[in-house]
C-alpha atoms as a PDB file:
ATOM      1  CA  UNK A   1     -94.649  81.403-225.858  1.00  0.00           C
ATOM      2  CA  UNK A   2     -97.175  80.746-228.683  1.00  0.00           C
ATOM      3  CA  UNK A   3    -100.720  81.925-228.135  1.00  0.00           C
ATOM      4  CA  UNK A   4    -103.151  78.700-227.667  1.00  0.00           C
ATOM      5  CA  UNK A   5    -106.657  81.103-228.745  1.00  0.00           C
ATOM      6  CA  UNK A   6    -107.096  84.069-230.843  1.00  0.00           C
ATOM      7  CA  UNK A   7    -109.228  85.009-227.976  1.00  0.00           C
ATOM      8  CA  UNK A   8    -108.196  86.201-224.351  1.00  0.00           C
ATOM      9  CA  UNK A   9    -109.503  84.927-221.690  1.00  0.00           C
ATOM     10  CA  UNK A  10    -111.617  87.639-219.454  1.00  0.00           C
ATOM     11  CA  UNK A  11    -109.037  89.448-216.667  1.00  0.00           C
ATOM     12  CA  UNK A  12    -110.799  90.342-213.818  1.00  0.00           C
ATOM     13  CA  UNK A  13    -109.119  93.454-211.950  1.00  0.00           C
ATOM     14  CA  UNK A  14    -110.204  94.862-208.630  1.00  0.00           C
ATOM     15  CA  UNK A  15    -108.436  97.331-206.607  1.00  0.00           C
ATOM     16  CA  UNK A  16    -108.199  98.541-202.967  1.00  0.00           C
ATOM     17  CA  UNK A  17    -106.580 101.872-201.786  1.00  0.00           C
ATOM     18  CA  UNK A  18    -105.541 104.577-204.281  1.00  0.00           C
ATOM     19  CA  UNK A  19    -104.351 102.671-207.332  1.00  0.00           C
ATOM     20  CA  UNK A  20    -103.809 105.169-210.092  1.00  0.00           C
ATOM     21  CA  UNK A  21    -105.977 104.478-213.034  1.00  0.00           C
ATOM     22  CA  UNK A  22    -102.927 104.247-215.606  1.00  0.00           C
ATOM     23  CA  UNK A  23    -101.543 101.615-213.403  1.00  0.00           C
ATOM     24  CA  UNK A  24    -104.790 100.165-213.422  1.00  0.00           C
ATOM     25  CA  UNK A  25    -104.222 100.087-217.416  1.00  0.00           C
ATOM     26  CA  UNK A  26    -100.847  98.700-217.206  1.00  0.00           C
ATOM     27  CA  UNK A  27    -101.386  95.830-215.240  1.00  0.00           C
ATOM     28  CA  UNK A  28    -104.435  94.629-217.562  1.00  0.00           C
ATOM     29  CA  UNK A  29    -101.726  95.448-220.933  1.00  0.00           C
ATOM     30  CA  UNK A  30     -98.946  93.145-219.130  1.00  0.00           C
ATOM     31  CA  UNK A  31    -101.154  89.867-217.360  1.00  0.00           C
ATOM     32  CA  UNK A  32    -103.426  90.144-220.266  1.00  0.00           C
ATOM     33  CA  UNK A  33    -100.881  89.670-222.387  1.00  0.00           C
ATOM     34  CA  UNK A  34     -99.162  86.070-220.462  1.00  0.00           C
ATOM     35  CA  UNK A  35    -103.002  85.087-220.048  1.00  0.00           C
ATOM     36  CA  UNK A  36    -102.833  85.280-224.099  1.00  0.00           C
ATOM     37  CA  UNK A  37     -99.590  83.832-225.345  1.00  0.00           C
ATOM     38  CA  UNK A  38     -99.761  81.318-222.582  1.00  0.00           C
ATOM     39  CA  UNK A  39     -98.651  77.664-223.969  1.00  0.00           C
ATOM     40  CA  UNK A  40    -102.160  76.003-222.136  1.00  0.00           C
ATOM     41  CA  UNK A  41    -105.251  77.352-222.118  1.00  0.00           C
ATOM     42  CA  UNK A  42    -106.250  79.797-219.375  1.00  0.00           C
ATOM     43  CA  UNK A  43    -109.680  79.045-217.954  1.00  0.00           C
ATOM     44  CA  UNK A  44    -109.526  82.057-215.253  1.00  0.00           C
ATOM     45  CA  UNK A  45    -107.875  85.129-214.520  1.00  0.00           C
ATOM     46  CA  UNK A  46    -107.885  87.817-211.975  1.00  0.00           C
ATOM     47  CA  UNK A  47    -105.951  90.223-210.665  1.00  0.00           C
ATOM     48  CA  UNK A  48    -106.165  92.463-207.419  1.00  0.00           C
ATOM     49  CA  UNK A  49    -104.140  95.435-206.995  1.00  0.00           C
ATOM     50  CA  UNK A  50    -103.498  97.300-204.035  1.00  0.00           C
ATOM     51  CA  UNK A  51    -101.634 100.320-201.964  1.00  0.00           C
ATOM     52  CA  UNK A  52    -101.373  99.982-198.690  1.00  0.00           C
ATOM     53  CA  UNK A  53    -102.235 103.323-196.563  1.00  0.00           C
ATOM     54  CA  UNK A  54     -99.417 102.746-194.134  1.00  0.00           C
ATOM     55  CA  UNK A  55     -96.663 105.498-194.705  1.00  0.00           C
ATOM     56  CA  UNK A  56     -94.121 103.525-192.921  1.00  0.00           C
ATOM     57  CA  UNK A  57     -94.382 100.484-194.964  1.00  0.00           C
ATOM     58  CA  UNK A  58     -91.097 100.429-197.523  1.00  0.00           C
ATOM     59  CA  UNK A  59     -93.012  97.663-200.334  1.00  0.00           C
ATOM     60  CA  UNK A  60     -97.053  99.743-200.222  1.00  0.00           C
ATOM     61  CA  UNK A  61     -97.489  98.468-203.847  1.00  0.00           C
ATOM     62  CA  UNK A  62     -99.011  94.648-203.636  1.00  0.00           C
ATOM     63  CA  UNK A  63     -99.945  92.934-206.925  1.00  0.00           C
ATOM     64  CA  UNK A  64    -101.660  89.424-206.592  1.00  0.00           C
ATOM     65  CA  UNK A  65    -102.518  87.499-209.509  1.00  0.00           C
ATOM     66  CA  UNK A  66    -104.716  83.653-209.843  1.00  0.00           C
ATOM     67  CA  UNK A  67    -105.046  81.788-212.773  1.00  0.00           C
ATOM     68  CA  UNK A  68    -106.542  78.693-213.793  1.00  0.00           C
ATOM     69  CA  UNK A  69    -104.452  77.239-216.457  1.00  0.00           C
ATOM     70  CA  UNK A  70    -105.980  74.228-218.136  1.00  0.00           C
ATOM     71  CA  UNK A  71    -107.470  73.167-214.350  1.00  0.00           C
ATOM     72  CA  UNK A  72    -104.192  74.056-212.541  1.00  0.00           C
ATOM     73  CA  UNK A  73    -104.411  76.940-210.055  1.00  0.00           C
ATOM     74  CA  UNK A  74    -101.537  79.298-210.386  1.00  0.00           C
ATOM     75  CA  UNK A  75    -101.236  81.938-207.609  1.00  0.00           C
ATOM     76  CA  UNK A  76     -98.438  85.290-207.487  1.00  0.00           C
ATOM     77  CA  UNK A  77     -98.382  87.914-204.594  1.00  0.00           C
ATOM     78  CA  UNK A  78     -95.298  90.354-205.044  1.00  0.00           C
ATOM     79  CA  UNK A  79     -94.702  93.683-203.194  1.00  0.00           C
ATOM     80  CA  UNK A  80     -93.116  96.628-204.162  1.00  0.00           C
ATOM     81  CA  UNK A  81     -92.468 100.427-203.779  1.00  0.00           C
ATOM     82  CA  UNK A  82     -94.643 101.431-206.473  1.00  0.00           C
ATOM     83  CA  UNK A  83     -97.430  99.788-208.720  1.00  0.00           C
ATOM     84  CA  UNK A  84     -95.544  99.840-212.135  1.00  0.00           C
ATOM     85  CA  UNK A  85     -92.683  97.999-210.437  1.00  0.00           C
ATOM     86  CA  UNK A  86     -95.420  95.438-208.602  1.00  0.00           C
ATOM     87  CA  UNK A  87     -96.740  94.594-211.804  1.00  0.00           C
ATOM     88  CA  UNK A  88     -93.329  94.034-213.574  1.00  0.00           C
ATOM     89  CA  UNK A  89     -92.385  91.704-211.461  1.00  0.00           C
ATOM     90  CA  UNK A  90     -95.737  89.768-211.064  1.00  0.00           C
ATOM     91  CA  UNK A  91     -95.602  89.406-214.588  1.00  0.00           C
ATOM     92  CA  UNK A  92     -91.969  88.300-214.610  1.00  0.00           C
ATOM     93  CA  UNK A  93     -93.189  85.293-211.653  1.00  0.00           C
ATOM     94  CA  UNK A  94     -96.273  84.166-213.836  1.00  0.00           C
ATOM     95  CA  UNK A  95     -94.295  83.628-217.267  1.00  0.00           C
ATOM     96  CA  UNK A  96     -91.739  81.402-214.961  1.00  0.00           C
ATOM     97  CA  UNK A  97     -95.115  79.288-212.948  1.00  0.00           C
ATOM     98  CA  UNK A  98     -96.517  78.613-216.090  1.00  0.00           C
ATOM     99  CA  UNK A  99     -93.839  77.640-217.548  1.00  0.00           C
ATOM    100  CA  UNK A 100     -92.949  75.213-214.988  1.00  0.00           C
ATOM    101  CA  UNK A 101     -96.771  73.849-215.372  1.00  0.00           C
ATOM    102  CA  UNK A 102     -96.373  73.313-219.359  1.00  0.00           C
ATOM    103  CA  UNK A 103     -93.475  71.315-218.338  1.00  0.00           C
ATOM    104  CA  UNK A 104     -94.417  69.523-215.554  1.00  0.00           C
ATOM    105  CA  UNK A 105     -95.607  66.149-217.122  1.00  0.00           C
ATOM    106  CA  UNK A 106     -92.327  65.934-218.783  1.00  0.00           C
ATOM    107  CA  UNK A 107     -91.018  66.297-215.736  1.00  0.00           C
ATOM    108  CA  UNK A 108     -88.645  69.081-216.873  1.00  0.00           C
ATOM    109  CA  UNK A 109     -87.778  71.043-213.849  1.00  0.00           C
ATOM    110  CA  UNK A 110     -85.167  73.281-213.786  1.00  0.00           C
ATOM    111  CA  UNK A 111     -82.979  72.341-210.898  1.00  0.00           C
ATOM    112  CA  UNK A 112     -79.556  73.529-210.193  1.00  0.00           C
ATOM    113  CA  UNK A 113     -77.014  72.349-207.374  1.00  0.00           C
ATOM    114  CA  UNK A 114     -76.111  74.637-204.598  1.00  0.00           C
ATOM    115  CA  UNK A 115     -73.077  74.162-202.882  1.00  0.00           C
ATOM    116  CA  UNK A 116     -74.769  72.279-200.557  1.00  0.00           C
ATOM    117  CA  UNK A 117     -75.662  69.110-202.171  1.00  0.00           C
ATOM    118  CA  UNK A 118     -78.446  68.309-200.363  1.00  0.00           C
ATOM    119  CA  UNK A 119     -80.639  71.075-201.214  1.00  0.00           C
ATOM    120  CA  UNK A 120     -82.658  71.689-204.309  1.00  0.00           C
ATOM    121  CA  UNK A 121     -83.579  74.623-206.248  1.00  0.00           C
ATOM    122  CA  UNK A 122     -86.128  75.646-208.720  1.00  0.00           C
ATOM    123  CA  UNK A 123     -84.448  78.433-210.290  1.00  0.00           C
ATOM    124  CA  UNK A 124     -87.013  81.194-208.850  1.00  0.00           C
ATOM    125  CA  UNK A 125     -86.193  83.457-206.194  1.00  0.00           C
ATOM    126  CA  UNK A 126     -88.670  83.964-203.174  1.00  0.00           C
ATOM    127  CA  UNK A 127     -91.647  86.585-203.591  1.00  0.00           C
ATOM    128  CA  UNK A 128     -91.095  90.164-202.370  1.00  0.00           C
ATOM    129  CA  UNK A 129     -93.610  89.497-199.650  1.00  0.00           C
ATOM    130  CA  UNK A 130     -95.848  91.871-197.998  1.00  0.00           C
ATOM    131  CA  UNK A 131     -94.687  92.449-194.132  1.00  0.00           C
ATOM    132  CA  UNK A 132     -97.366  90.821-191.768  1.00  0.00           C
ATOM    133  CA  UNK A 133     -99.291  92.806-189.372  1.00  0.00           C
ATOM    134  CA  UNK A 134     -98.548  92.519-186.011  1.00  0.00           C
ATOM    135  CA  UNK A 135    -102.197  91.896-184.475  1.00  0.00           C
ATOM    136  CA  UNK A 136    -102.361  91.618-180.405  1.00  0.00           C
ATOM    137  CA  UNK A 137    -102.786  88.235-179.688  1.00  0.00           C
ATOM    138  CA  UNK A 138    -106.052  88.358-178.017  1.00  0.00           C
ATOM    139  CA  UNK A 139    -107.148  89.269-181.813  1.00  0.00           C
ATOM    140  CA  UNK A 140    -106.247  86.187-183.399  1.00  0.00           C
ATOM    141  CA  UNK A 141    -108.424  84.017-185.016  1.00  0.00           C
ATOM    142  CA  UNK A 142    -107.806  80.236-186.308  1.00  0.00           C
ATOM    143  CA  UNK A 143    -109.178  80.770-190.367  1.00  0.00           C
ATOM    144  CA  UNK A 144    -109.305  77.031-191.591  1.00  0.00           C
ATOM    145  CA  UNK A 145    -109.170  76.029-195.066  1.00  0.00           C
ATOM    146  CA  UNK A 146    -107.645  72.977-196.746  1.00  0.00           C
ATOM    147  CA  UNK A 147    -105.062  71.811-198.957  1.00  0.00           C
ATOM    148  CA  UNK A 148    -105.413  71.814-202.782  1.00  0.00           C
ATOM    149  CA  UNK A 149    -106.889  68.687-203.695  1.00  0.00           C
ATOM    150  CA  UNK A 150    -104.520  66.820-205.526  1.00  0.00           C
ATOM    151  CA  UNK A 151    -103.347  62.420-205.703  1.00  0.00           C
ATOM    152  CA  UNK A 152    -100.493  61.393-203.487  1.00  0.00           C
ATOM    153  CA  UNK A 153     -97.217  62.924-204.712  1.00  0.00           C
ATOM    154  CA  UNK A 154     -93.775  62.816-204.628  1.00  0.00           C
ATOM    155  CA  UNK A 155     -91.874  65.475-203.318  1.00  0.00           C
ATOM    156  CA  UNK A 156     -90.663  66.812-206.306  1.00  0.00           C
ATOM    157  CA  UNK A 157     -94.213  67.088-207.497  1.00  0.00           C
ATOM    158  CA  UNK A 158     -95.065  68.706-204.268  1.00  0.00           C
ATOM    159  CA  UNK A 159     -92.100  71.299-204.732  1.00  0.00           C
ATOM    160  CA  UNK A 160     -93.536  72.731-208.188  1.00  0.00           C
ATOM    161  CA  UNK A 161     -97.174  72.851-206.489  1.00  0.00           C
ATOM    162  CA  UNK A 162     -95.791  75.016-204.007  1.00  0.00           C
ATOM    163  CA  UNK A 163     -94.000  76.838-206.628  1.00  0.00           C
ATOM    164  CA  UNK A 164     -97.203  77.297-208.823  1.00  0.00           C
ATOM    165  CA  UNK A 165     -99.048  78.769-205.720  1.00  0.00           C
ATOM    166  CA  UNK A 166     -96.134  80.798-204.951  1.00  0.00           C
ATOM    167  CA  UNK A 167     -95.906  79.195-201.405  1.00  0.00           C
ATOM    168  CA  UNK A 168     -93.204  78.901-199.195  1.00  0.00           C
ATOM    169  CA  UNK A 169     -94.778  75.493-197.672  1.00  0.00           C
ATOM    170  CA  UNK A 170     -97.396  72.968-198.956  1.00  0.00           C
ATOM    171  CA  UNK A 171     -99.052  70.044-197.318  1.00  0.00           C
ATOM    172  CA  UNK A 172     -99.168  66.679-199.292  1.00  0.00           C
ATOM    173  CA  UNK A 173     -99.607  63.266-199.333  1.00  0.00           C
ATOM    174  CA  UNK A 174     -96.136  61.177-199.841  1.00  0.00           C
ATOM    175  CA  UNK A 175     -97.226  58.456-202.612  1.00  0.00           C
ATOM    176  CA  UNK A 176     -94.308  56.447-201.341  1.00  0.00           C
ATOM    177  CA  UNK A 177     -94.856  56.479-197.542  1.00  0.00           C
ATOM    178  CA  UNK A 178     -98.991  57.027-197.351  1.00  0.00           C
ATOM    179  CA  UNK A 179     -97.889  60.045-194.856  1.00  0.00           C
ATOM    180  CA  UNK A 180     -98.717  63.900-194.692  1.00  0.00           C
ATOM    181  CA  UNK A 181     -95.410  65.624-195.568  1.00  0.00           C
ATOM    182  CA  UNK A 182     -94.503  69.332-195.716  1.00  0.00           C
ATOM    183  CA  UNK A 183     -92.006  70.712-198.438  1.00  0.00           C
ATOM    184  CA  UNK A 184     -91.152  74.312-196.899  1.00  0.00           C
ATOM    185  CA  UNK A 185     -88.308  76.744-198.387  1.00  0.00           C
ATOM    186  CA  UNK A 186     -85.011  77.357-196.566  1.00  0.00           C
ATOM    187  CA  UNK A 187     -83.513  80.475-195.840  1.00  0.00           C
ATOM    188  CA  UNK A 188     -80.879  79.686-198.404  1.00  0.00           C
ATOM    189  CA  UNK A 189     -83.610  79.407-201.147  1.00  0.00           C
ATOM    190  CA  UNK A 190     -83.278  75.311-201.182  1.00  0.00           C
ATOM    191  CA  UNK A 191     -86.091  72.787-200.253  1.00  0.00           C
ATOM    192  CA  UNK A 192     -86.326  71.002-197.014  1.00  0.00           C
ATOM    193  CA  UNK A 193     -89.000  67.904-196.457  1.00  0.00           C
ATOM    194  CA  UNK A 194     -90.509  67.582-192.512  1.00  0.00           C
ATOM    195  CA  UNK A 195     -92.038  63.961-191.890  1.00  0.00           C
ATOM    196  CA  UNK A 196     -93.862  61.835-189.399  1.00  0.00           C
ATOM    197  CA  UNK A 197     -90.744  59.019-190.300  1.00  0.00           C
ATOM    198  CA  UNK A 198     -87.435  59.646-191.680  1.00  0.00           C
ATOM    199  CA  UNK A 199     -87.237  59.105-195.340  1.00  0.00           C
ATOM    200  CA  UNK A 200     -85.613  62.375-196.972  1.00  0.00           C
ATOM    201  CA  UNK A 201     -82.250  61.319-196.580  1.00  0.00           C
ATOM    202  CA  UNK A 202     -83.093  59.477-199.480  1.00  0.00           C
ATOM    203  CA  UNK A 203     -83.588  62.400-201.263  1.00  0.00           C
ATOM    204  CA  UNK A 204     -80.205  63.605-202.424  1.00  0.00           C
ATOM    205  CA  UNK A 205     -81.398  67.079-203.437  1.00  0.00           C
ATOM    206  CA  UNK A 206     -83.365  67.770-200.428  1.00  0.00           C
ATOM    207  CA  UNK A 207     -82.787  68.307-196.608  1.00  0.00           C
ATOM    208  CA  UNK A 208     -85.026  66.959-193.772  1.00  0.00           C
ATOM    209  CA  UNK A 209     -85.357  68.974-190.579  1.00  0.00           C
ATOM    210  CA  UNK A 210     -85.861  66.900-187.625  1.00  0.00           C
ATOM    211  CA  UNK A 211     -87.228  69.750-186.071  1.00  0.00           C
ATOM    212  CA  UNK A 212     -90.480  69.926-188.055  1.00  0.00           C
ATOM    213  CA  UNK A 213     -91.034  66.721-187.173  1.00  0.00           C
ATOM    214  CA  UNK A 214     -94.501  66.492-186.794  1.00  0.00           C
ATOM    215  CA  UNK A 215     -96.322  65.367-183.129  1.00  0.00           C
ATOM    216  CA  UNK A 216     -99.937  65.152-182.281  1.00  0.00           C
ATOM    217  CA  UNK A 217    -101.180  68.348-180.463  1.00  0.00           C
ATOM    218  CA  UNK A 218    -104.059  69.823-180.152  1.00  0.00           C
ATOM    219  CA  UNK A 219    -104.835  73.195-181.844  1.00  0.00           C
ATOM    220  CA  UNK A 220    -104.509  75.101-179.013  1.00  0.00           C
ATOM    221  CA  UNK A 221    -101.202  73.978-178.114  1.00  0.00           C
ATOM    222  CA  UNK A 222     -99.720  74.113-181.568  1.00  0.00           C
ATOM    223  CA  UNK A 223    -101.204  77.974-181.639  1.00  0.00           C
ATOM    224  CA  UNK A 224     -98.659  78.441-178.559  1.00  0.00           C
ATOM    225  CA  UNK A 225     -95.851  76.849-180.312  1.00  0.00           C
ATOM    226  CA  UNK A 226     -96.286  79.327-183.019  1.00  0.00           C
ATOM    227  CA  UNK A 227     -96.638  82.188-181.023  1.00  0.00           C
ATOM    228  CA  UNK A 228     -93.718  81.596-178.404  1.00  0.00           C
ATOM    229  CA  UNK A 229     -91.395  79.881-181.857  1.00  0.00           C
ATOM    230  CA  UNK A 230     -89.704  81.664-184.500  1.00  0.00           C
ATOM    231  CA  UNK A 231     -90.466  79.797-187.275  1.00  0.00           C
ATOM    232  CA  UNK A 232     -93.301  80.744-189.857  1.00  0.00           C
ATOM    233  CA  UNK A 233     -95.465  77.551-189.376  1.00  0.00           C
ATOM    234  CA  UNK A 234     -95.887  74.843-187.384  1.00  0.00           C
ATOM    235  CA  UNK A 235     -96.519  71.232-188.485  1.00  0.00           C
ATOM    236  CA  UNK A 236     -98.546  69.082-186.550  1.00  0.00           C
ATOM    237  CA  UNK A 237    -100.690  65.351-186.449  1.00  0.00           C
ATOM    238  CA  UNK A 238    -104.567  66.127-185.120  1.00  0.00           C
ATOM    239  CA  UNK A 239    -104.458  63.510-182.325  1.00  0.00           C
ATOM    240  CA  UNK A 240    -107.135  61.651-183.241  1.00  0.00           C
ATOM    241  CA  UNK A 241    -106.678  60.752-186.922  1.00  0.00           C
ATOM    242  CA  UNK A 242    -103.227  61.733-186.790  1.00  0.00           C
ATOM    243  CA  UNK A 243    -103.295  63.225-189.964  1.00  0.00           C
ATOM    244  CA  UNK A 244    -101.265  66.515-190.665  1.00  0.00           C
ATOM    245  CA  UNK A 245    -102.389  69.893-190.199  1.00  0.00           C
ATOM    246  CA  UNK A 246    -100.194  73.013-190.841  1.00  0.00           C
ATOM    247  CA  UNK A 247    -100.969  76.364-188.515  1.00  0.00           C
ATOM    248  CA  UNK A 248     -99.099  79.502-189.940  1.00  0.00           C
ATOM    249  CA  UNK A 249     -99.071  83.291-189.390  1.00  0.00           C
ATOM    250  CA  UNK A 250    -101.567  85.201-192.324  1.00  0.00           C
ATOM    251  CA  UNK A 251    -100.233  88.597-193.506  1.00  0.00           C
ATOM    252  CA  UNK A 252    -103.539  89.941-191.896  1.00  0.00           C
ATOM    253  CA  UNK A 253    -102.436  88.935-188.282  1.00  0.00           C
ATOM    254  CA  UNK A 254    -104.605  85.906-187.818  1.00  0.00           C
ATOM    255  CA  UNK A 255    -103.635  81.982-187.818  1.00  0.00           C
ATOM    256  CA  UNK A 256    -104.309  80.007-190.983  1.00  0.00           C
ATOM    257  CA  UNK A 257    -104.689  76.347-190.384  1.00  0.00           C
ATOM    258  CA  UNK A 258    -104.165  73.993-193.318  1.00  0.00           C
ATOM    259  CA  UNK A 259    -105.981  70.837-193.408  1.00  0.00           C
ATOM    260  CA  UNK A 260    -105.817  67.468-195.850  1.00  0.00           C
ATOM    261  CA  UNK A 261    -107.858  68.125-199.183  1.00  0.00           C
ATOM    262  CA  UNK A 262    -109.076  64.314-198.655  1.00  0.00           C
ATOM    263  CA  UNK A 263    -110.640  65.067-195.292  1.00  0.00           C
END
């Protein structure tokens, strides 16, 4: 990468739990170094690193990183066993997302084939991701924010967002059918596409799961489909405007509920 400024670009660090201070150290040599050499310029950085009290747990080291790279939002949570290895591997994941943002209006994604042809990849493994806490259910709360604001997309597009933000799903707006669309990950580290219609099998590198299929329901009811379900989210039109809405299980215990940006 060639630097863009002589000058770095402040890296905030905060720190929860007993994070030793050398690690503390470490992680500002090795972000503060991609923030620097990074091929755009980096408007915002911060980094929060943290060890989780909970003997039991096998990945206590979590390292989460947001950037702002020339107005693009560029988010990486890893876990690991201990903080040096964390921040190795968050640094690792940021060189690749920004990367894939320098090269995004050339359109220069790295895709491979799997052997299944209709699936899709990026070339980056899933995050080692924290294990979520399993709240009683009385204790849940609906936390509501929406979607990154961004124009209509294609899927593709859609696909490197979600990469960027280090997602495993992401709400958009299809720029070919006007609809709300989700672009999730499959357990086989491909792309899948879940629709109000059926247009992915026009997509040759990417599979559409009929049973994401979205149907209006109100919250309440989707919040039992994602309780009694075993998948990580559940995609649903809000009956009124029919617009989508995306209700998925927080790493704190609680429900996050994903909304349009344009809403």
């Amino acid at each position: 990468m060639t630097a863009m400024t002589e000058t770095a670009t402040p890296l905030a660090v905060t720190v929860r739990g007993h994070v030793e201070h050398e690690a503390e150290a470490y992680a500002r040599e090795k972000i503060g170094y991609v923030v620097l050499h990074a091929p755009a310029p980096v408007l915002f950085a911060a980094v929060e690193l943290a060890v989780e009290r909970d003997p039991a747990r096998e990945l206590p080291a979590v390292v989460e990183a947001g950037l702002d790279v020339n107005g693009r939002p560029v988010r990486v949570k890893v876990a690991a066993t201990t903080m040096h290895e964390a921040v190795d591997l968050l640094e690792a994941r940021l060189r690749r997302r920004i990367d894939h943002l320098s090269g995004r209006d050339r359109d220069t994604l790295r895709r491979h084939r799997s052997e299944d042809p209709h699936e899709w990849h990026h070339g980056d493994l899933p995050a080692h991701r924290p294990p979520y806490f399993d709240r009683p259910v009385d204790e849940r709360e609906v936390v509501r924010h929406k979607s990154f604001a961004v124009p209509a997309q294609t899927p593709a597009q859609a696909a490197l967002d979600m990469d960027l933000l280090d997602h495993d799903f992401f709400l958009f707006t299809n720029a070919t059918t006007g609809e709300d669309n989700v672009i999730y990950r499959t357990e086989t580290h491909g792309y899948a596409l879940a629709e109000p219609t059926s247009n992915a099998t026009d997509l040759p590198w990417c599979i559409e799961s009929s049973l994401l299929r979205p149907t209006p329901l109100p919250l309440d009811q989707a919040v039992d489909l994602l309780d009694l379900g075993d998948e990580p989210f559940v995609f649903f039109l809000e009956p009124q405007s029919r617009r989508g809405r995306v209700l998925y299980r927080r790493y704190d215990g609680h429900y996050g509920l994903i909304t349009p940006a344009s809403e």
